[in-house]
N, C-alpha and C. Protein backbone atom coordinates (compact mmCIF):
# COMPACT_ATOMS: atom_id res chain seq x y z
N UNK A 1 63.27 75.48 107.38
CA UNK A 1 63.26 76.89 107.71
C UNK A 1 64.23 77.19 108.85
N UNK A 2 64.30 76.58 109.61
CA UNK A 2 65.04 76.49 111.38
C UNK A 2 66.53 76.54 110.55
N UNK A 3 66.91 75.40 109.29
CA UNK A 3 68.59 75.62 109.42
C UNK A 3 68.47 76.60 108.17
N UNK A 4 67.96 77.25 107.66
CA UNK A 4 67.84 78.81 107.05
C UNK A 4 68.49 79.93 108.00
N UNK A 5 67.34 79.58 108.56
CA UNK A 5 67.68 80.95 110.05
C UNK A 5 68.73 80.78 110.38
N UNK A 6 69.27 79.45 111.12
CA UNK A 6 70.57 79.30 111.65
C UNK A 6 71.69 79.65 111.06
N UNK A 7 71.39 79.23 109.67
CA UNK A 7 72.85 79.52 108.98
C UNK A 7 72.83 80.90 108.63
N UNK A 8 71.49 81.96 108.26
CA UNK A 8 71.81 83.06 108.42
C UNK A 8 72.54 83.78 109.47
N UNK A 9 71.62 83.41 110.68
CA UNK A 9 72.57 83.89 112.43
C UNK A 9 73.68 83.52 111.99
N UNK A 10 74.25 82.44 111.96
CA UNK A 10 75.73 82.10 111.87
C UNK A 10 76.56 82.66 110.69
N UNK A 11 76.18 83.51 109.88
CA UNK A 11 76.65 84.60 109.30
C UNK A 11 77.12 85.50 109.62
N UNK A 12 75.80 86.33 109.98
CA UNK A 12 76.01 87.24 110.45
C UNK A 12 76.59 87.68 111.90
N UNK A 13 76.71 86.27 112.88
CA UNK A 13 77.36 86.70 114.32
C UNK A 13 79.57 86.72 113.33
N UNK A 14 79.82 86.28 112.24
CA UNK A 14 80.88 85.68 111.54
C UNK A 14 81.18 87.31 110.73
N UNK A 15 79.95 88.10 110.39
CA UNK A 15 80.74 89.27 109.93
C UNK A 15 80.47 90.16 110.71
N UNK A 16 79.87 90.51 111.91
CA UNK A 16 80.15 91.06 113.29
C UNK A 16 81.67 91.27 113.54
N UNK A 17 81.83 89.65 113.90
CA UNK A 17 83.34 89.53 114.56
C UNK A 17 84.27 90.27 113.67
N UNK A 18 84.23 89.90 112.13
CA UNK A 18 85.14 89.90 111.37
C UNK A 18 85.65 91.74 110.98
N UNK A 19 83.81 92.35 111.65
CA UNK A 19 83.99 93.76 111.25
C UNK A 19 84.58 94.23 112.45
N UNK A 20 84.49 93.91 113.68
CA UNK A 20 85.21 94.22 114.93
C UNK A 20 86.36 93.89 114.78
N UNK A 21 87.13 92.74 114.28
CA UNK A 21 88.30 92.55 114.23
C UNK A 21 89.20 93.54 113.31
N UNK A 22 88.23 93.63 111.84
CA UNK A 22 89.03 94.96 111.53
C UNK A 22 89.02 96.19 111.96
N UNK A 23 88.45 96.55 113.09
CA UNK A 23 88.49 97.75 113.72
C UNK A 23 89.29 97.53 114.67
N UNK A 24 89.42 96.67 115.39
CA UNK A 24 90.58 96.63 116.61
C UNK A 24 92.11 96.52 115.61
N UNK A 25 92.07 95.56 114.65
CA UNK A 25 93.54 96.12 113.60
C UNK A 25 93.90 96.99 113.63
N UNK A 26 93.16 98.35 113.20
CA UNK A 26 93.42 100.14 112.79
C UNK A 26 94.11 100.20 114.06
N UNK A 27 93.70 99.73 115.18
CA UNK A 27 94.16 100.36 116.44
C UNK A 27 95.31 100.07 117.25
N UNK A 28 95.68 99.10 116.55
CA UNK A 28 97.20 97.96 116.22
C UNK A 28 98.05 98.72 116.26
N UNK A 29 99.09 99.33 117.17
CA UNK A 29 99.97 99.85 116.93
C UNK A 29 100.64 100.96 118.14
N UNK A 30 101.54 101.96 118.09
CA UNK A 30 101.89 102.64 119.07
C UNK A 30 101.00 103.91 118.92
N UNK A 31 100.82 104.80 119.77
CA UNK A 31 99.42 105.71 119.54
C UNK A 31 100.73 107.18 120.53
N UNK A 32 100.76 107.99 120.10
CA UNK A 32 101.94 109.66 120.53
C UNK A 32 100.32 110.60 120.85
N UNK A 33 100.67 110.99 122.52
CA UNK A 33 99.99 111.72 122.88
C UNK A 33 100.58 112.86 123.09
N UNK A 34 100.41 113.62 123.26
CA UNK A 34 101.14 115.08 123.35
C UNK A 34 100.72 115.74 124.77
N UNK A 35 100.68 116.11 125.59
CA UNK A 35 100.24 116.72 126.46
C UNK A 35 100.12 118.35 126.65
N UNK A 36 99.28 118.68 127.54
CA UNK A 36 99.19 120.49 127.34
C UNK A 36 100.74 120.84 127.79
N UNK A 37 101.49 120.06 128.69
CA UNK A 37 102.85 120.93 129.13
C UNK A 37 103.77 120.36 128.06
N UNK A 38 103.30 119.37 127.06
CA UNK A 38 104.00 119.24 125.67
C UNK A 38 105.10 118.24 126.19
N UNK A 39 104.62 117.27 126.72
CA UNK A 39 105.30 116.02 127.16
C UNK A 39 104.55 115.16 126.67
N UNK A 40 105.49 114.38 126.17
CA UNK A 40 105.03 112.98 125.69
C UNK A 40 104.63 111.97 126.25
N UNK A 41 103.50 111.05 126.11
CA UNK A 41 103.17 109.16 126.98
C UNK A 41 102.59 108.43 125.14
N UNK A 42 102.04 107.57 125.90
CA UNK A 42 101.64 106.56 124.72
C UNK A 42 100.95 105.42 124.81
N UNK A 43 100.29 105.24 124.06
CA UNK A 43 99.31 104.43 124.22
C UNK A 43 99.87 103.29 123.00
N UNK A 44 100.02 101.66 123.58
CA UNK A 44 100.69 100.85 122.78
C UNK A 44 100.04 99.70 122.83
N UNK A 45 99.32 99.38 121.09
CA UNK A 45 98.13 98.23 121.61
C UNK A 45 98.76 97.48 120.69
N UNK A 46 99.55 96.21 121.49
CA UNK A 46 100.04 94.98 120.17
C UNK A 46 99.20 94.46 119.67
N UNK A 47 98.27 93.54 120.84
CA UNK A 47 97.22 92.57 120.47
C UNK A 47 96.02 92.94 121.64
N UNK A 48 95.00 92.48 121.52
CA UNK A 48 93.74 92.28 122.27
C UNK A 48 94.23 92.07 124.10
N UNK A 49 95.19 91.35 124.11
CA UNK A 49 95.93 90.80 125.17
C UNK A 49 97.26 91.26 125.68
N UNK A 50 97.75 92.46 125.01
CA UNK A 50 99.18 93.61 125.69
C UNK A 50 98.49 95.07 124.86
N UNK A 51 98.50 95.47 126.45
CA UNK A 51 98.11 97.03 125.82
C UNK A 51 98.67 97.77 127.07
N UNK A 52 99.54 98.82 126.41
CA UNK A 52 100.37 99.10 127.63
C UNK A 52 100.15 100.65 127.35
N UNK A 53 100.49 101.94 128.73
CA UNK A 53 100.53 103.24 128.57
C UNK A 53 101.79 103.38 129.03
N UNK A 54 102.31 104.35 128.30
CA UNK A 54 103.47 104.61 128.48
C UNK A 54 103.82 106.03 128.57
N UNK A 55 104.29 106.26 130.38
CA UNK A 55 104.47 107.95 130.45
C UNK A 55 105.21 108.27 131.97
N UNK A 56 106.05 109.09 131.92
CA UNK A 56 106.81 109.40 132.75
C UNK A 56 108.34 108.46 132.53
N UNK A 57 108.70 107.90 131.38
CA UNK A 57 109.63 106.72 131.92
C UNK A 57 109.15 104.88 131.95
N UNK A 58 107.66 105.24 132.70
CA UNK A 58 107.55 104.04 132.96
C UNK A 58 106.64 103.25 131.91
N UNK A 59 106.61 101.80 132.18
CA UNK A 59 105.19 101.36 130.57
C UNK A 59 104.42 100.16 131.89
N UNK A 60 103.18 100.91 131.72
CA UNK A 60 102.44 99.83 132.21
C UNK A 60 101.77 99.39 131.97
N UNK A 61 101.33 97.94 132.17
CA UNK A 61 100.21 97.29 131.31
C UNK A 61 99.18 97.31 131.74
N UNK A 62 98.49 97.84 130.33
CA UNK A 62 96.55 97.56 130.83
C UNK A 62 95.72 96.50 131.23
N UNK A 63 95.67 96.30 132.24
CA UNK A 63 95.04 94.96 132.78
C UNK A 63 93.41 94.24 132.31
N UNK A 64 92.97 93.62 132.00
CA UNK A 64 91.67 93.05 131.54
C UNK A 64 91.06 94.55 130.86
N UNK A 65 91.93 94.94 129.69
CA UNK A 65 90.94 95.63 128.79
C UNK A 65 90.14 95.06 128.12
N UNK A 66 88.86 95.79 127.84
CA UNK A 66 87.91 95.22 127.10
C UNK A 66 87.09 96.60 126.21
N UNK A 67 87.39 96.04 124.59
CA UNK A 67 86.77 96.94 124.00
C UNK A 67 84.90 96.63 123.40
N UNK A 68 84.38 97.59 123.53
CA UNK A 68 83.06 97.67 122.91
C UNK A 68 82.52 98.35 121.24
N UNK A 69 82.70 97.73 120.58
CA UNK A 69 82.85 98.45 119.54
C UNK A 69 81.41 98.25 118.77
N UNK A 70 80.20 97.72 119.78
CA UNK A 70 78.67 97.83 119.73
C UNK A 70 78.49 99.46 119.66
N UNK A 71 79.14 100.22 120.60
CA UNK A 71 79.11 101.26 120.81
C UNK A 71 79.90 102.43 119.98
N UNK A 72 78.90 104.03 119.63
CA UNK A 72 79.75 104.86 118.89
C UNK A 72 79.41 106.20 119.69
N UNK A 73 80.69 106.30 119.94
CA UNK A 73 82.45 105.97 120.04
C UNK A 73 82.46 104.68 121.22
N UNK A 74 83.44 104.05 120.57
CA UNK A 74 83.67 102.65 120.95
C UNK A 74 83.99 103.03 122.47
N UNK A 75 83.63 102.33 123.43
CA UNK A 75 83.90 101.94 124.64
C UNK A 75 84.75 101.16 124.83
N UNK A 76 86.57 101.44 125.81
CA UNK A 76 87.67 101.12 126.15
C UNK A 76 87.88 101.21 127.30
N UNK A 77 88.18 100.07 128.16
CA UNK A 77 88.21 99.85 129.76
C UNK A 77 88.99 99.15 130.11
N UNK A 78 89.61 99.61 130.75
CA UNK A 78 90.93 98.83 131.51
C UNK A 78 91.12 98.93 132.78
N UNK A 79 92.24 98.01 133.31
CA UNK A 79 92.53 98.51 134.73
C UNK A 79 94.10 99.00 134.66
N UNK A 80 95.26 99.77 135.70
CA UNK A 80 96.39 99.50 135.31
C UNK A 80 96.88 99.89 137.40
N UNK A 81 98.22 99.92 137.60
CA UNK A 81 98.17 100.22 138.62
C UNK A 81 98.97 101.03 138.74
N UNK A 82 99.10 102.28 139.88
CA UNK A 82 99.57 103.08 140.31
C UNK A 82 99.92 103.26 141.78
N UNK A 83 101.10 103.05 141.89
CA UNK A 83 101.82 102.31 143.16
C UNK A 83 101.20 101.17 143.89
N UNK A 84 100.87 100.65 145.10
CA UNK A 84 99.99 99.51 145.51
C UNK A 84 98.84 99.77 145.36
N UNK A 85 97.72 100.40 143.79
CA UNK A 85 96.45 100.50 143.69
C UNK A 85 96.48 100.09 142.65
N UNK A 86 94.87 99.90 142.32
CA UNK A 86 94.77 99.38 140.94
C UNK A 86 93.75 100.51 141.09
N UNK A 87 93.94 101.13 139.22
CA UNK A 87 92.78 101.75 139.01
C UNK A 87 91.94 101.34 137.38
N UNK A 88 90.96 102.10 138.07
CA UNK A 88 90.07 101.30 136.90
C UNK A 88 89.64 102.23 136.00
N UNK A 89 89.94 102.36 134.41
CA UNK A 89 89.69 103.86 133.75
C UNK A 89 88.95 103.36 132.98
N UNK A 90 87.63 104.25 132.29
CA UNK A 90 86.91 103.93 131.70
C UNK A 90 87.08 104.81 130.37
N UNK A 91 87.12 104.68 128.92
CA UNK A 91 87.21 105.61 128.25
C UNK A 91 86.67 105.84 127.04
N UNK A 92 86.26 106.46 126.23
CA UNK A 92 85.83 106.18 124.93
C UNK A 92 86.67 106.59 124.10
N UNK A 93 86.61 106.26 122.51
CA UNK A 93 87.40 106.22 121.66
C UNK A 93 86.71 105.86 119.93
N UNK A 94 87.28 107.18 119.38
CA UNK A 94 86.80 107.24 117.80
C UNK A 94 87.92 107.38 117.26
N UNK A 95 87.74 106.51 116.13
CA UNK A 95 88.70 106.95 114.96
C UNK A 95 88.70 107.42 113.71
N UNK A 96 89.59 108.37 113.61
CA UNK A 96 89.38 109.63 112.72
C UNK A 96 89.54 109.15 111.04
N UNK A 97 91.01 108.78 111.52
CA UNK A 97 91.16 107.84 110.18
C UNK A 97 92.46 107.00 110.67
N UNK A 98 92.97 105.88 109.13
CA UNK A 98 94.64 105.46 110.59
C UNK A 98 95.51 105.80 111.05
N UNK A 99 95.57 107.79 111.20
CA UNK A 99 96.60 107.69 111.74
C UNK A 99 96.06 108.97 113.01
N UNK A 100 95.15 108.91 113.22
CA UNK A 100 94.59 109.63 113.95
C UNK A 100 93.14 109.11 115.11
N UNK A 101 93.45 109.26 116.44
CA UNK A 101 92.06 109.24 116.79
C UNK A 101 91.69 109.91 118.35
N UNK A 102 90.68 110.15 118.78
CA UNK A 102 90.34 110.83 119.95
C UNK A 102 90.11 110.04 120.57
N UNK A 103 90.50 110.12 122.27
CA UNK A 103 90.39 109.13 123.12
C UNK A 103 89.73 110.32 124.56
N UNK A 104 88.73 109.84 125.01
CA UNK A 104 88.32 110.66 126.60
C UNK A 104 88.29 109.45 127.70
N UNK A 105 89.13 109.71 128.79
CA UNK A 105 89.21 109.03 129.59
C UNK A 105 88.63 109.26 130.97
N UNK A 106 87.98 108.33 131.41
CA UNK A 106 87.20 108.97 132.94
C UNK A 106 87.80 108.15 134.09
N UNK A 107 88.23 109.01 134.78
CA UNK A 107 88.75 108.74 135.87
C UNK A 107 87.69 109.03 137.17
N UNK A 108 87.75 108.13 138.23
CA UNK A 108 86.73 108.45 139.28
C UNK A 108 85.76 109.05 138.82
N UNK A 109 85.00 109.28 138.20
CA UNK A 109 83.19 109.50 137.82
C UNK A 109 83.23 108.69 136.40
N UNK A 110 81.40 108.92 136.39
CA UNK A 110 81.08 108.17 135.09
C UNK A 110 81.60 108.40 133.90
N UNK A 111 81.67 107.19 132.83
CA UNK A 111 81.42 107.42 131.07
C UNK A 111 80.56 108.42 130.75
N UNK A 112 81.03 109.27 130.25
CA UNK A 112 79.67 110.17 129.38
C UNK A 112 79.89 109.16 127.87
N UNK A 113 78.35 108.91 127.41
CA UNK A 113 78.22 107.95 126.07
C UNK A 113 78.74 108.80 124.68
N UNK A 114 79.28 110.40 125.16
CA UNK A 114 79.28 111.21 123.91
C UNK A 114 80.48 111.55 124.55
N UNK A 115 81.52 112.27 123.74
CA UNK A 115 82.79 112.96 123.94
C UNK A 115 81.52 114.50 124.59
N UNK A 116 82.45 114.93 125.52
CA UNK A 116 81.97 116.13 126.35
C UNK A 116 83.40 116.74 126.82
N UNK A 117 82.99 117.92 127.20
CA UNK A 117 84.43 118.97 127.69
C UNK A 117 84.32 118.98 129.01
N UNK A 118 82.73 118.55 129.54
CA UNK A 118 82.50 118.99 130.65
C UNK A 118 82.51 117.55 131.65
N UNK A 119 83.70 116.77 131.23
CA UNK A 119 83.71 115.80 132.08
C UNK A 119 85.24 114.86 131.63
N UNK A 120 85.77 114.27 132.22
CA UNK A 120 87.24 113.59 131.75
C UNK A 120 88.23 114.23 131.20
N UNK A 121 89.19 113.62 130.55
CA UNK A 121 90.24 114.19 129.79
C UNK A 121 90.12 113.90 128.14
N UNK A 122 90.11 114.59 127.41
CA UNK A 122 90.07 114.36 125.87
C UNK A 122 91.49 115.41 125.24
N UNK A 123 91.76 113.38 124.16
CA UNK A 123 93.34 113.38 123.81
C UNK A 123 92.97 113.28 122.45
N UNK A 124 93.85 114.02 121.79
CA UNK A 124 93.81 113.50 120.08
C UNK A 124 95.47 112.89 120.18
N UNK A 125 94.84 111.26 119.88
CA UNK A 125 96.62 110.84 119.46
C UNK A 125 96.79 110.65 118.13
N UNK A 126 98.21 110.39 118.00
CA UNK A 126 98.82 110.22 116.49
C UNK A 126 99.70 109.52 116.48
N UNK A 127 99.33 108.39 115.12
CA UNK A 127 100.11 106.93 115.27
C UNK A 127 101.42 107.09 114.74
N UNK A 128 102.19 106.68 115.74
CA UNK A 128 103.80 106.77 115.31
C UNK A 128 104.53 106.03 114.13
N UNK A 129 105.05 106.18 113.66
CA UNK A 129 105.65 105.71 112.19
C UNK A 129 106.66 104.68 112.60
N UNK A 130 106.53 103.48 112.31
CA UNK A 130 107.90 102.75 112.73
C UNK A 130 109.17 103.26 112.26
N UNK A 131 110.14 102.97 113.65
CA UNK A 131 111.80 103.69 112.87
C UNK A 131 112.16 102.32 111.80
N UNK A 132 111.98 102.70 110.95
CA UNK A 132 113.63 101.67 109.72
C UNK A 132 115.00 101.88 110.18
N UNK A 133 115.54 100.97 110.12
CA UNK A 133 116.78 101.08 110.70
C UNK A 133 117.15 100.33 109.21
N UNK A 134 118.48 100.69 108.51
CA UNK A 134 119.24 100.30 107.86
C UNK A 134 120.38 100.07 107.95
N UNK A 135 120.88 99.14 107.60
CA UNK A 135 122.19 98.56 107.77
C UNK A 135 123.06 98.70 106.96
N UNK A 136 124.27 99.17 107.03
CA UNK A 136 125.14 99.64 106.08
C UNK A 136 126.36 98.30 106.01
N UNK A 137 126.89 98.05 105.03
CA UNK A 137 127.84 96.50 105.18
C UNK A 137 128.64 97.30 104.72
N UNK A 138 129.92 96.85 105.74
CA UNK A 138 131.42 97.38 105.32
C UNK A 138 131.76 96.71 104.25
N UNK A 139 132.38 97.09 103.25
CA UNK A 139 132.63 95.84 101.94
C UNK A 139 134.44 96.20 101.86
């Protein structure tokens, strides 16, 4: 009975991961925010381990992010720095479908566990299309 159980647990901790992993995939990629003064940044997640924002010019990397995807809307936390500080943003994040998703970010006060108006910043981004570049051969 004991290696029943076990090998069930060990299933199911195996399609956990496997369902988290395909959710951090969708999110694989460069992310176009738009801003209210209609300026562009970006949110750029290669792997689990480079996740960078990108705005004003500059790209900085998100330091010990860690996603929660126990949680709905998934919980996204990082650190990044801004001149000799480090700050620490806490944010949540749903996805709409793949090329779309809402992100609220809290800066200095708490996570609210629900998207709210009455607290952080809430972004709808949109995933950028890779450029093709083609090559033309002189013949």
């Amino acid at each position: 009975m004991k290696k029943l159980w076990l090998a069930g647990f060990t299933l199911l901790l195996f399609h956990c991961s496997n369902a988290q992993q395909e959710v951090f995939n969708r999110l694989i990629g460069k992310w176009e925010i738009t801003t209210q003064d209609n300026e562009k940044a970006f949110l750029e997640i290669v792997d689990s381990a480079n996740i960078f924002l990108i705005y004003d010019g500059k790209r900085k990397k998100c330091m010990d992010p860690t996603i929660d995807f126990s949680k709905t809307p998934h919980w996204f936390d990082f650190s990044t720095t801004d001149g000799d500080s480090s700050i620490k943003i806490r944010t949540i994040v749903e996805i709409f479908n793949d090329d779309v998703i809402r992100w609220q970010l809290f800066l200095d006060e708490d996570r609210s566990p629900h998207f709210t108006a009455s607290k952080g910043e809430i972004m709808y981004l949109r995933k950028t299309k890779p450029s093709i570049i083609t090559a033309v051969a002189n013949h």
